[in-house]
N, C-alpha and C. Protein backbone atom coordinates (compact mmCIF):
# COMPACT_ATOMS: atom_id res chain seq x y z
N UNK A 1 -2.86 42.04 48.03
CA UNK A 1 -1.86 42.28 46.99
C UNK A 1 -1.62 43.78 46.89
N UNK A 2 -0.25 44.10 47.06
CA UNK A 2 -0.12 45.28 47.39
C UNK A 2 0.38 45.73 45.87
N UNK A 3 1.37 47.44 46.28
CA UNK A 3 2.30 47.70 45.10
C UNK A 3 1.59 47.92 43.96
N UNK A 4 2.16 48.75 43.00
CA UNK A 4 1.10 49.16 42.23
C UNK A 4 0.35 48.27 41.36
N UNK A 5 -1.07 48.79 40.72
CA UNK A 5 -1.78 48.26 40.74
C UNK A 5 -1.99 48.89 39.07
N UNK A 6 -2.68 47.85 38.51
CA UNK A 6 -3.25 47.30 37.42
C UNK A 6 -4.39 48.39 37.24
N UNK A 7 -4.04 49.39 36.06
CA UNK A 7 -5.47 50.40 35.74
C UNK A 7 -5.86 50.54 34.43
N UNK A 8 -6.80 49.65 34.09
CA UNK A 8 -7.27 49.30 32.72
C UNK A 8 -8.37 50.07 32.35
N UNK A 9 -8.95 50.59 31.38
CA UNK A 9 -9.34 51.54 30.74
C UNK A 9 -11.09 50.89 31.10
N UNK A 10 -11.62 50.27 32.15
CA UNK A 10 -12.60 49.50 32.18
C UNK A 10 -13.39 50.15 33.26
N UNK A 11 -14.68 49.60 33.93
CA UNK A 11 -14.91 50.18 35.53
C UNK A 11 -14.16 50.10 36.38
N UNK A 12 -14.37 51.09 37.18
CA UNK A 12 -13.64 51.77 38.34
C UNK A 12 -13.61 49.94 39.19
N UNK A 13 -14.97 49.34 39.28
CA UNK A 13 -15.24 48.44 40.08
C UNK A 13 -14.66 47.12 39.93
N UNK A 14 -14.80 46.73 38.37
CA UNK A 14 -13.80 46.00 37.92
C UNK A 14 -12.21 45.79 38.42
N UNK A 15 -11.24 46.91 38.11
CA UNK A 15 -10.30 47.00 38.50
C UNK A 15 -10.09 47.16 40.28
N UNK A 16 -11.43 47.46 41.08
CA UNK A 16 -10.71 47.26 42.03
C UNK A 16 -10.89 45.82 42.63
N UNK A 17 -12.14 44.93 42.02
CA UNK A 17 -11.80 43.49 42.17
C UNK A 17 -10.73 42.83 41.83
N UNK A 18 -9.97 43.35 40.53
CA UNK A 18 -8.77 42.80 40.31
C UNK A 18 -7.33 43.02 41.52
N UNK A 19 -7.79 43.93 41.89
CA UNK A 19 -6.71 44.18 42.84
C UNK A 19 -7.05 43.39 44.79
N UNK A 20 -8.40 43.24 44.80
CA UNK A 20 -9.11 42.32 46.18
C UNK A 20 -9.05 41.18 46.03
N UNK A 21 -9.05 40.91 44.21
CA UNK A 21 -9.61 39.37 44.40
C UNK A 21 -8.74 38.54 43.35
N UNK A 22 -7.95 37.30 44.09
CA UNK A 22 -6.68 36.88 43.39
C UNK A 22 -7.64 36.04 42.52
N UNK A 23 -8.36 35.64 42.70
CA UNK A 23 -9.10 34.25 41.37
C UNK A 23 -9.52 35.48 40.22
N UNK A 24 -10.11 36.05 40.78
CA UNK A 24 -10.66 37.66 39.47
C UNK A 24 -9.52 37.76 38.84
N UNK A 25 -8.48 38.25 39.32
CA UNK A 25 -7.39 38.56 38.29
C UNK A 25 -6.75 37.53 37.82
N UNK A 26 -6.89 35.86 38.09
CA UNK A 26 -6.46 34.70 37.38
C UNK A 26 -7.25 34.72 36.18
N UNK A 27 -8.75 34.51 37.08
CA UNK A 27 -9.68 34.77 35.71
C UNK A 27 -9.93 35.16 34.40
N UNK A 28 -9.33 36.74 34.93
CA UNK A 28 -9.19 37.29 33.75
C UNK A 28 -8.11 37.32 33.14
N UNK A 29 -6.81 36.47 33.44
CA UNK A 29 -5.79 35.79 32.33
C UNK A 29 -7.03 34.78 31.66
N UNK A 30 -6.86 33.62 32.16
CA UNK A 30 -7.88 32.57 31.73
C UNK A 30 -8.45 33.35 30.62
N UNK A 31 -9.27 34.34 30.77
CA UNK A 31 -10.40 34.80 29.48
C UNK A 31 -9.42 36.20 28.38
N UNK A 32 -7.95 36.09 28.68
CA UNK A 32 -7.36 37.36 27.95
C UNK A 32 -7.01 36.01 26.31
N UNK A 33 -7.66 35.76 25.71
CA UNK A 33 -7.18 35.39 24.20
C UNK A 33 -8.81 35.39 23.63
N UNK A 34 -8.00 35.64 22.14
CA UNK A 34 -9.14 36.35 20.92
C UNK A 34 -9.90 37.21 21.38
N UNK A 35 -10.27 38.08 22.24
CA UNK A 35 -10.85 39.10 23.16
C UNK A 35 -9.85 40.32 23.56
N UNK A 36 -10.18 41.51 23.36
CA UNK A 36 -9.54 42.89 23.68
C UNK A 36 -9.10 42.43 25.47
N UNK A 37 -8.49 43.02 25.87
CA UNK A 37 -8.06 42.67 27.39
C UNK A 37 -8.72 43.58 28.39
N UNK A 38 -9.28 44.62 27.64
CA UNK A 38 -10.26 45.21 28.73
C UNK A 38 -11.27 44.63 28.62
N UNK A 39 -11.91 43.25 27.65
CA UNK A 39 -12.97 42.78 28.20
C UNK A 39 -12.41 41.52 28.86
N UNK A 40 -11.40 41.23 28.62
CA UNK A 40 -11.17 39.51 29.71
C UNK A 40 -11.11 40.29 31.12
N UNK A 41 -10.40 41.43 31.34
CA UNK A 41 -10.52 41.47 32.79
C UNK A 41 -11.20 42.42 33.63
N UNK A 42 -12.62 42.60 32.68
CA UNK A 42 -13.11 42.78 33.36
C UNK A 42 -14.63 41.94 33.50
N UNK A 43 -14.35 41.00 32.35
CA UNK A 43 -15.53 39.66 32.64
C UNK A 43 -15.58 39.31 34.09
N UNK A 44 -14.42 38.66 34.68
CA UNK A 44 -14.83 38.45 36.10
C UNK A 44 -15.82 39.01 36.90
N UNK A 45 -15.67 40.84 37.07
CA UNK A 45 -16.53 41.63 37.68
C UNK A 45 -18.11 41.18 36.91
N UNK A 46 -17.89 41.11 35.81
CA UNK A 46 -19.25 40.90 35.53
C UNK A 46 -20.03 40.04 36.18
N UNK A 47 -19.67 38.48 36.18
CA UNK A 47 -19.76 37.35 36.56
C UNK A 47 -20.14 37.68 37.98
N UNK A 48 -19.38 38.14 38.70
CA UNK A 48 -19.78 38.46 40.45
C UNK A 48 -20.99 39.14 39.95
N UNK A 49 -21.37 40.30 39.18
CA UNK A 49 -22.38 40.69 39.47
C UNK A 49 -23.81 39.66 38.84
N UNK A 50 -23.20 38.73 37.82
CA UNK A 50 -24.51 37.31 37.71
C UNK A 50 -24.49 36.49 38.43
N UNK A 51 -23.36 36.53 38.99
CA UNK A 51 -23.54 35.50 40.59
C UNK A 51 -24.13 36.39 41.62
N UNK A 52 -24.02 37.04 41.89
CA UNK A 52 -24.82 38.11 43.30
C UNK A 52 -23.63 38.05 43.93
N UNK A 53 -22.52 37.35 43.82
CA UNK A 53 -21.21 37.80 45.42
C UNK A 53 -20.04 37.49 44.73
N UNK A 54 -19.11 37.27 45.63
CA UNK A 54 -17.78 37.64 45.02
C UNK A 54 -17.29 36.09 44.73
N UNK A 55 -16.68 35.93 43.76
CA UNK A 55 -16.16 34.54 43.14
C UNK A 55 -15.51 33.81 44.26
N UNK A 56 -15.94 32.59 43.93
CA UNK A 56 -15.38 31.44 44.62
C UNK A 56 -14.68 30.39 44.28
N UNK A 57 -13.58 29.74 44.19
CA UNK A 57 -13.05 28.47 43.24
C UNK A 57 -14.14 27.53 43.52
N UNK A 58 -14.15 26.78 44.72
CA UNK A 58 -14.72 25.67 44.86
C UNK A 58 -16.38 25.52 44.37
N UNK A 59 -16.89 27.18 44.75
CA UNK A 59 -18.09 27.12 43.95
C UNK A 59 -17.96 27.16 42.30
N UNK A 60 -17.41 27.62 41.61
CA UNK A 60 -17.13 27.67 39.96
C UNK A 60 -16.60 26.21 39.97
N UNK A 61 -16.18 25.51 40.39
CA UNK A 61 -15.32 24.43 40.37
C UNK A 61 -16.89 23.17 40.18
N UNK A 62 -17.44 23.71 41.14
CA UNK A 62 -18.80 22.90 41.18
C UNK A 62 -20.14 22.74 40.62
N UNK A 63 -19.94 24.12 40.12
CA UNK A 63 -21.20 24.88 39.06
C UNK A 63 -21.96 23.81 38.33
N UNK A 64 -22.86 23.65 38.35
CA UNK A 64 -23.77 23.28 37.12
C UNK A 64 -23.31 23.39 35.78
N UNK A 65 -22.05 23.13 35.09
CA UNK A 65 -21.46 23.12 33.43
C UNK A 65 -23.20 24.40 32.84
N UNK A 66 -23.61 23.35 32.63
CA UNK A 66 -24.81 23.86 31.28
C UNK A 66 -25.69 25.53 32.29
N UNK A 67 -25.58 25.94 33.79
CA UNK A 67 -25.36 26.97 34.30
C UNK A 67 -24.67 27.95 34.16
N UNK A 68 -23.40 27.18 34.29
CA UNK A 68 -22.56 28.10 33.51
C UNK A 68 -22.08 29.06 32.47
N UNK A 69 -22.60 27.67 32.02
CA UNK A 69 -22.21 28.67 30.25
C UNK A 69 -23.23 29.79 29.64
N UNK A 70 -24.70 29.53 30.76
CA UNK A 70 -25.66 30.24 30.23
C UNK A 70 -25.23 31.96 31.33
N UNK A 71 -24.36 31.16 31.95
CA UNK A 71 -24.06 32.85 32.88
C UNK A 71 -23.09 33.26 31.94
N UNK A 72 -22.29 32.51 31.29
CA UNK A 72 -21.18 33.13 30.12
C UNK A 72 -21.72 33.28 29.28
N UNK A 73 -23.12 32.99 28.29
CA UNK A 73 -23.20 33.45 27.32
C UNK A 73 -24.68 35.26 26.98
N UNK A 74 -25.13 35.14 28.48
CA UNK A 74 -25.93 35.93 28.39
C UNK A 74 -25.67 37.15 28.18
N UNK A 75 -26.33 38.00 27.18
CA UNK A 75 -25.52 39.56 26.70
C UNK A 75 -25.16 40.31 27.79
N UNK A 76 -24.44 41.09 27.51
CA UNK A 76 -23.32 40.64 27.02
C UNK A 76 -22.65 39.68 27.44
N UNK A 77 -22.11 38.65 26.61
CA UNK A 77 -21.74 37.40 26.94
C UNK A 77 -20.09 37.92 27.04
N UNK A 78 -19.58 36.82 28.31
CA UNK A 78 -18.17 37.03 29.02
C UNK A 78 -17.07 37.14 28.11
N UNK A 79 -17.56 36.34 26.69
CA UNK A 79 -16.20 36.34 26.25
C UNK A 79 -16.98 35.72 24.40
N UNK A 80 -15.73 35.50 23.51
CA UNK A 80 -16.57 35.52 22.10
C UNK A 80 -17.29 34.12 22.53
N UNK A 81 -16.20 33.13 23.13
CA UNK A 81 -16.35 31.94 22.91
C UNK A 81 -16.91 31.47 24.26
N UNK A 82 -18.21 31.93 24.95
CA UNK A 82 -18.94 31.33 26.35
C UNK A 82 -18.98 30.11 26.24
N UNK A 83 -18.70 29.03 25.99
CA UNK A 83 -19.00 27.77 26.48
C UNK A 83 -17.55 27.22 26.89
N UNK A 84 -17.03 27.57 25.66
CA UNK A 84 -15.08 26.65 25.94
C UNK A 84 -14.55 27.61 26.91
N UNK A 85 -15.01 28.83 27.39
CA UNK A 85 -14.36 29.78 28.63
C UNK A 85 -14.59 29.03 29.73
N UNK A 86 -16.50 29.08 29.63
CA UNK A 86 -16.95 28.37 31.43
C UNK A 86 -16.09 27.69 31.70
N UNK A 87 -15.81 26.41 30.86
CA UNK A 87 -15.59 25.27 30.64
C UNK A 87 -13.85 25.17 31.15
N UNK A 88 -12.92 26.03 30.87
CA UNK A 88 -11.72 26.26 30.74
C UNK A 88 -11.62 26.91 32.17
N UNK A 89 -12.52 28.26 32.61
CA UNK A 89 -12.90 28.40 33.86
C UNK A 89 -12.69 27.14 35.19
N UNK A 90 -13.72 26.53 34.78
CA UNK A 90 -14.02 25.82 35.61
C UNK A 90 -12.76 24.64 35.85
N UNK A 91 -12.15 24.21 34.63
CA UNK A 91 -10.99 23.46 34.60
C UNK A 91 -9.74 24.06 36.26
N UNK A 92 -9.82 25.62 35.85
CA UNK A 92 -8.46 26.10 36.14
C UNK A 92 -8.91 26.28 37.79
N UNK A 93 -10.36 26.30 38.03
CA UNK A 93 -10.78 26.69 39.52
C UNK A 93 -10.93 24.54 40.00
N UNK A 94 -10.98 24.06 39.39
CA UNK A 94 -10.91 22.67 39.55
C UNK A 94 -9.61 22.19 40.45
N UNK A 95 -8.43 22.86 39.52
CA UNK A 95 -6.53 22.44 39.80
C UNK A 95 -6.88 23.47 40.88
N UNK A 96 -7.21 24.73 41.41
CA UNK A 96 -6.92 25.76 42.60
C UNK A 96 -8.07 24.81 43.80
N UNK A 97 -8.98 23.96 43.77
CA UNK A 97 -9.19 23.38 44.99
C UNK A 97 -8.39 22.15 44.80
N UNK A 98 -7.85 21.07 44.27
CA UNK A 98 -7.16 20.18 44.36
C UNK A 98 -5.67 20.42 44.65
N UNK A 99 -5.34 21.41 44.04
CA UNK A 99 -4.29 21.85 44.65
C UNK A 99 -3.84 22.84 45.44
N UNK A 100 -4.42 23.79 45.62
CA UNK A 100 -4.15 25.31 46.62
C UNK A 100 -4.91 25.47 47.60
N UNK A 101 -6.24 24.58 47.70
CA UNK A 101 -7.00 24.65 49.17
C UNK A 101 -8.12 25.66 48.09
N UNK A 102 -8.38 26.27 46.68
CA UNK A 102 -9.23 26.70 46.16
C UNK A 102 -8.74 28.72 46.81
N UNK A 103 -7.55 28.58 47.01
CA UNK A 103 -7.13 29.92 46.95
C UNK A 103 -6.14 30.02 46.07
N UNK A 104 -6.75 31.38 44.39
CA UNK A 104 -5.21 31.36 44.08
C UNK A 104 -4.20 31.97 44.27
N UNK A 105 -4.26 32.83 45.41
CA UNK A 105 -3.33 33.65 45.84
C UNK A 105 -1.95 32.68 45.97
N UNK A 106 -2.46 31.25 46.56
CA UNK A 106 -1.77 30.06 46.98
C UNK A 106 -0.72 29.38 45.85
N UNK A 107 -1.07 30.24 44.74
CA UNK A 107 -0.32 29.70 43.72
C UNK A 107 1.12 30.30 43.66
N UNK A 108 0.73 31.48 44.02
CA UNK A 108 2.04 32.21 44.24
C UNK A 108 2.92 32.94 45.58
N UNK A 109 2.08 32.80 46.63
CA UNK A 109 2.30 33.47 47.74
C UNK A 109 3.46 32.81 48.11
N UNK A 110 3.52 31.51 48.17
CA UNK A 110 4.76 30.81 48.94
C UNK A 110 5.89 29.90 47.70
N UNK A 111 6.07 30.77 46.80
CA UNK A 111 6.83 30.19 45.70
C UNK A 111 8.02 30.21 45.83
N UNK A 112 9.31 29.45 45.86
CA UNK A 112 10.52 29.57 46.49
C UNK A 112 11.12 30.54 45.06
N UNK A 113 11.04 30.44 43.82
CA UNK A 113 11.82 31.96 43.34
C UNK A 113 10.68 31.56 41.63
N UNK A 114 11.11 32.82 40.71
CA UNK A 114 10.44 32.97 39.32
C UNK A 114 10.35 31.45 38.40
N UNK A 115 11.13 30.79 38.77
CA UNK A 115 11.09 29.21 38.05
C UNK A 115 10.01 28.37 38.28
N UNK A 116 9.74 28.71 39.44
CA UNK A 116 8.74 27.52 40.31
C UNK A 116 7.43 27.92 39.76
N UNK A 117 7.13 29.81 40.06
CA UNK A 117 6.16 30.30 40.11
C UNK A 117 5.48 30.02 38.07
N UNK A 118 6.56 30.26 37.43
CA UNK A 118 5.91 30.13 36.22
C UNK A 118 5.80 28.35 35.81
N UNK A 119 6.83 27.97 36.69
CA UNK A 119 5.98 26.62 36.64
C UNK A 119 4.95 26.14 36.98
N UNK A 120 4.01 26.78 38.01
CA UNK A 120 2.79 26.49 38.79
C UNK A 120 1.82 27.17 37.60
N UNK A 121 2.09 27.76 36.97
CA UNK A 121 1.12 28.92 36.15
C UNK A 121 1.07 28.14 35.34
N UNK A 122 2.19 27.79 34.59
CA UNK A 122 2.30 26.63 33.23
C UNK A 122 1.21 25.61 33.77
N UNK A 123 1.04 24.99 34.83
CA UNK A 123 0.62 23.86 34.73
C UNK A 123 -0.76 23.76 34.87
N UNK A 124 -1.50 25.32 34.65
CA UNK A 124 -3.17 25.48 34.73
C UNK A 124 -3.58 25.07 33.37
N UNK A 125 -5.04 24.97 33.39
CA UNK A 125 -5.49 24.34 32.49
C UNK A 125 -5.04 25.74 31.13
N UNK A 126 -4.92 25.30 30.24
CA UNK A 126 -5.14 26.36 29.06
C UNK A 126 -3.71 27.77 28.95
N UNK A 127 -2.73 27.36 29.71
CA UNK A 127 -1.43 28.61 30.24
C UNK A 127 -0.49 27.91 29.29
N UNK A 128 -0.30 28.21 27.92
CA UNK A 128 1.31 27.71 27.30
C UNK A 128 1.91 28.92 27.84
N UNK A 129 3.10 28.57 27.76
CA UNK A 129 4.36 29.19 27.65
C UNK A 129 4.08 30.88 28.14
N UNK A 130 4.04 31.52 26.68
CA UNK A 130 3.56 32.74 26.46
C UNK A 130 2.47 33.59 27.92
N UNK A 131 1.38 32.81 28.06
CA UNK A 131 0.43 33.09 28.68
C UNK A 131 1.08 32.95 29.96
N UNK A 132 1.56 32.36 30.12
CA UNK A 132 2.43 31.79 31.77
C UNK A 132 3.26 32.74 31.89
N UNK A 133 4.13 33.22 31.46
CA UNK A 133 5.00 34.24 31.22
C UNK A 133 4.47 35.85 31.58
N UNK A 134 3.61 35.86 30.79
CA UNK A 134 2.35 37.22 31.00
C UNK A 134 2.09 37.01 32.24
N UNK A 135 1.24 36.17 32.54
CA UNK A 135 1.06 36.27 34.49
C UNK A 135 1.91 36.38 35.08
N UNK A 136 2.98 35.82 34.79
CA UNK A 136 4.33 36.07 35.93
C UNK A 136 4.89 37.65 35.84
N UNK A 137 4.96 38.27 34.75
CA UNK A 137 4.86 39.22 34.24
C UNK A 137 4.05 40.83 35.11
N UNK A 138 2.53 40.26 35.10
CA UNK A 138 2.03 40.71 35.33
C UNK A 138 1.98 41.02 36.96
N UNK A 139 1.77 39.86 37.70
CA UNK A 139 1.90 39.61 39.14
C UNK A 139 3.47 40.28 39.44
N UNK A 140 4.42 40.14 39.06
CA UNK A 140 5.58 41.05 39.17
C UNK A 140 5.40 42.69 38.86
N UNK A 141 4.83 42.61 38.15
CA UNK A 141 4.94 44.47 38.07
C UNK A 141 4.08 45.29 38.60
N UNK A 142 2.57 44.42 38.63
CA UNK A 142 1.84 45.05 39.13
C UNK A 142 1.19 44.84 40.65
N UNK A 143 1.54 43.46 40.84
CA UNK A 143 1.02 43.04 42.18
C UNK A 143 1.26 42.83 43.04
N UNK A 144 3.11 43.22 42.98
CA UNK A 144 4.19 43.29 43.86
C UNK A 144 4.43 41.65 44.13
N UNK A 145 4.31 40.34 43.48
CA UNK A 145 5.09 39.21 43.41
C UNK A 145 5.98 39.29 42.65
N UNK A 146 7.00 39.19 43.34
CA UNK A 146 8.47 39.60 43.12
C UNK A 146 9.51 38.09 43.53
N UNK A 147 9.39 37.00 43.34
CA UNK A 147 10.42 36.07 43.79
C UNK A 147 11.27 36.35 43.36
N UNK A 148 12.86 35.76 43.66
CA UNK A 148 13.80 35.64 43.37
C UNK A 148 13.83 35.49 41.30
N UNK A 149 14.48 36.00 40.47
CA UNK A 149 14.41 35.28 39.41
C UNK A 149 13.28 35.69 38.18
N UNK A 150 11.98 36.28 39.03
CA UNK A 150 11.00 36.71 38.16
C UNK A 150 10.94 36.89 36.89
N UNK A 151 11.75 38.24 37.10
CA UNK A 151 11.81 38.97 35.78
C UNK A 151 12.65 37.91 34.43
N UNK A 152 13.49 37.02 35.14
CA UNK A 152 13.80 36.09 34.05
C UNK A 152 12.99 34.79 33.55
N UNK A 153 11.77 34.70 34.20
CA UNK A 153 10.94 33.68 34.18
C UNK A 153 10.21 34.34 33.56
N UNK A 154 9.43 35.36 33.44
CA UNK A 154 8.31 35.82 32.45
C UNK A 154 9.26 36.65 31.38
N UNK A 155 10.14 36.23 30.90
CA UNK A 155 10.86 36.27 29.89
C UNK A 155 10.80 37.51 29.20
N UNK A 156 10.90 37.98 27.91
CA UNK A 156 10.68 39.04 27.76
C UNK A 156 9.49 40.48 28.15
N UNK A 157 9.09 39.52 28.60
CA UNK A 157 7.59 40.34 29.03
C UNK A 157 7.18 41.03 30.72
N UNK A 158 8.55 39.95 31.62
CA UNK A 158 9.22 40.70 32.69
C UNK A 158 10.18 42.12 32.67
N UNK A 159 10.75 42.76 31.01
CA UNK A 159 11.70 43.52 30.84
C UNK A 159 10.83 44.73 31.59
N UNK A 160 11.58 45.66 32.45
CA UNK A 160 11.28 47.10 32.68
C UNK A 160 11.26 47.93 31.58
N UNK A 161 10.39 48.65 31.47
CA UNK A 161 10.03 49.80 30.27
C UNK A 161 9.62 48.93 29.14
N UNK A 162 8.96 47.43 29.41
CA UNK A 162 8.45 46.84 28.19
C UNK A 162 6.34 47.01 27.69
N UNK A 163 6.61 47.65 26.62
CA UNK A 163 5.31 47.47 26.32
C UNK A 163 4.66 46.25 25.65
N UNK A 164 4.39 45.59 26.14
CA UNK A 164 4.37 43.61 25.82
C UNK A 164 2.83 43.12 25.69
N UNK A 165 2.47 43.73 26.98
CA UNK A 165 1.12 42.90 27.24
C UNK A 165 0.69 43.21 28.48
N UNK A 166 -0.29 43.14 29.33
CA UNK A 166 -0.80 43.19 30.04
C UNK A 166 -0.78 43.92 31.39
N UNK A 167 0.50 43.20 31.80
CA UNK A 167 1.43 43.80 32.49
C UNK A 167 1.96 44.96 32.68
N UNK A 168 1.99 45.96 31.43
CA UNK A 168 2.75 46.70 31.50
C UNK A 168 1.57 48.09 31.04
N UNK A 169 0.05 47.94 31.19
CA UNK A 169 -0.81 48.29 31.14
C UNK A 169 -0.95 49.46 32.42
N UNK A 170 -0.66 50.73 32.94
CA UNK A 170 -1.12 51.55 34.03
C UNK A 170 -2.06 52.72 33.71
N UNK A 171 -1.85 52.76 32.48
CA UNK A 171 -3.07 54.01 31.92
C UNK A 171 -3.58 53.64 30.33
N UNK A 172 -4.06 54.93 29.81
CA UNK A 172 -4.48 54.78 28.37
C UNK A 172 -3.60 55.12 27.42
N UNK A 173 -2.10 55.40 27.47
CA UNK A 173 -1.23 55.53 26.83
C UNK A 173 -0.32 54.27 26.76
N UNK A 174 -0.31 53.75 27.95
CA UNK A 174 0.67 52.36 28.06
C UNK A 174 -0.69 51.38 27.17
N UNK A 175 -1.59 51.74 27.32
CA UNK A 175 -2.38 50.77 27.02
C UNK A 175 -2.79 50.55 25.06
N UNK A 176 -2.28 51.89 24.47
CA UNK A 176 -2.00 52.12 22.87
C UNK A 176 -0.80 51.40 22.74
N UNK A 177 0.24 51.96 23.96
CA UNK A 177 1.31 51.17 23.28
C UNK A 177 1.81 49.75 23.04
N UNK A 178 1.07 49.04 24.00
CA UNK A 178 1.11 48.02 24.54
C UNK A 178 0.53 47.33 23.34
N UNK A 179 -0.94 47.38 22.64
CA UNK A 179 -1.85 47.75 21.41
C UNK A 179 -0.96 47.26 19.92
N UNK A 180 -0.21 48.40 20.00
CA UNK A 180 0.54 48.58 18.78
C UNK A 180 1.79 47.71 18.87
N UNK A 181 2.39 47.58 19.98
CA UNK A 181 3.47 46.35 19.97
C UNK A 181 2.63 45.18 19.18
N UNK A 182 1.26 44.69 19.99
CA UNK A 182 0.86 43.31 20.02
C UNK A 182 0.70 43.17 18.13
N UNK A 183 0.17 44.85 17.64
CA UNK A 183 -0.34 44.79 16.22
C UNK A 183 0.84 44.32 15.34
N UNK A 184 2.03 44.63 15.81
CA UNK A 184 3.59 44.95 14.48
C UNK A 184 3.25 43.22 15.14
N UNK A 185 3.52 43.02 16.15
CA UNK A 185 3.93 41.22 16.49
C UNK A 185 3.28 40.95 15.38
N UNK A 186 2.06 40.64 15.53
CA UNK A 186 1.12 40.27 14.43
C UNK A 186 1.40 40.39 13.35
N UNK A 187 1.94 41.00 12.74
CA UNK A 187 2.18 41.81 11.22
C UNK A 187 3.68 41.50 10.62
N UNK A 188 4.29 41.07 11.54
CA UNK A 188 5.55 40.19 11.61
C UNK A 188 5.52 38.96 11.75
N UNK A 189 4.09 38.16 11.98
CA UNK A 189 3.99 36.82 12.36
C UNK A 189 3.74 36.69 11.12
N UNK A 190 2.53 38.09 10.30
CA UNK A 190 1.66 37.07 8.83
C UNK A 190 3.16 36.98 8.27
N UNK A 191 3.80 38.10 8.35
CA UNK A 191 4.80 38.49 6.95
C UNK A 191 5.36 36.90 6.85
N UNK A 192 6.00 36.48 8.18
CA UNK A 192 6.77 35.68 8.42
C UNK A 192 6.08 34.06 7.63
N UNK A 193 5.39 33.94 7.90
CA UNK A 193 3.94 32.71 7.52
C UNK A 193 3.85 32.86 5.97
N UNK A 194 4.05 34.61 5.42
CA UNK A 194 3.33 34.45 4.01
C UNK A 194 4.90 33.98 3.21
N UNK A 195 5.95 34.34 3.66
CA UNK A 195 7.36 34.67 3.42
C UNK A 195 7.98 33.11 3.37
């Protein structure tokens, strides 16, 4: 995965698994909710280093469940919620060997344009809308997947010069701003709810 690349305020080592390793950077969609996003993506790296090697679908796919969760919950544990992650984990590396041969590069490499691709994303375990959108998002700006259509498939969060989410993350300034968008969203959701 070429084109620029994803630089999150995390280890050096982290981020460069995200950029070697297409399940790492699925992953760490999978683990980006109720959690800061410099720790969902860089849980993966962690995980390789409690596994001893570099992630595998078909092996996570196969894991021992009650293994699992004790590799997700050991301090620092992967995420707030280690058991419904493994668990959600293991779901989404489940659909990548039944359906992609257990590569997820496969999810997107041969996608005929942005419709398809956020349709393949939609249809992982735990990806509404929103979240589907962000990966498409993300894989477009930063990972050089570019189909036909993209930028209108990850919907607002495909816009150029958007500070949204994840995606649009290259340093520690995009990464405040990005921050403070998500905070007003928020603060516009209570108003909206209390209103």
């Amino acid at each position: 995965m070429a084109g620029m690349t994803l630089v999150l305020p995390i280890d050096p080592e982290a981020n460069r698994l995200l950029e070697r390793s297409p399940l790492a950077l699925l992953l760490g969609m999978v683990l980006d909710q109720q959690v800061p996003m410099e720790k969902a993506f860089s849980s993966p790296y962690v995980l390789v280093q409690r596994l001893g090697h570099e992630l595998d679908a078909a092996e996570l796919a196969g894991y021992d469940p009650e293994a699992l969760i004790a590799l997700f919950a050991q301090p620092p544990a992967l995420h707030r919620f280690p058991k419904a992650m493994a668990a959600r984990v293991q779901e989404v590396c489940q659909v990548l060997v039944d359906r992609y041969d257990g590569d997820a590069a496969l999810l997107w490499s041969d996608v005929a344009d942005g419709p398809e691709l956020l349709r393949r994303v939609s249809a992982l375990p735990g990806f509404g809308k929103q979240k589907a959108q962000i990966f498409v998002a993300l894989l477009g700006k930063r990972f050089g997947v570019t189909p036909q259509d993209w930028r209108e498939a990850a919907g607002g969060y495909g816009d150029p010069g958007a500070y949204r989410s994840v995606a649009d993350v290259t340093d520690a300034d995009s990464l405040r701003r990005v921050r403070e968008f998500k905070q007003q969203a928020k603060a516009a959701a209570k108003a909206k709810a209390a209103g």
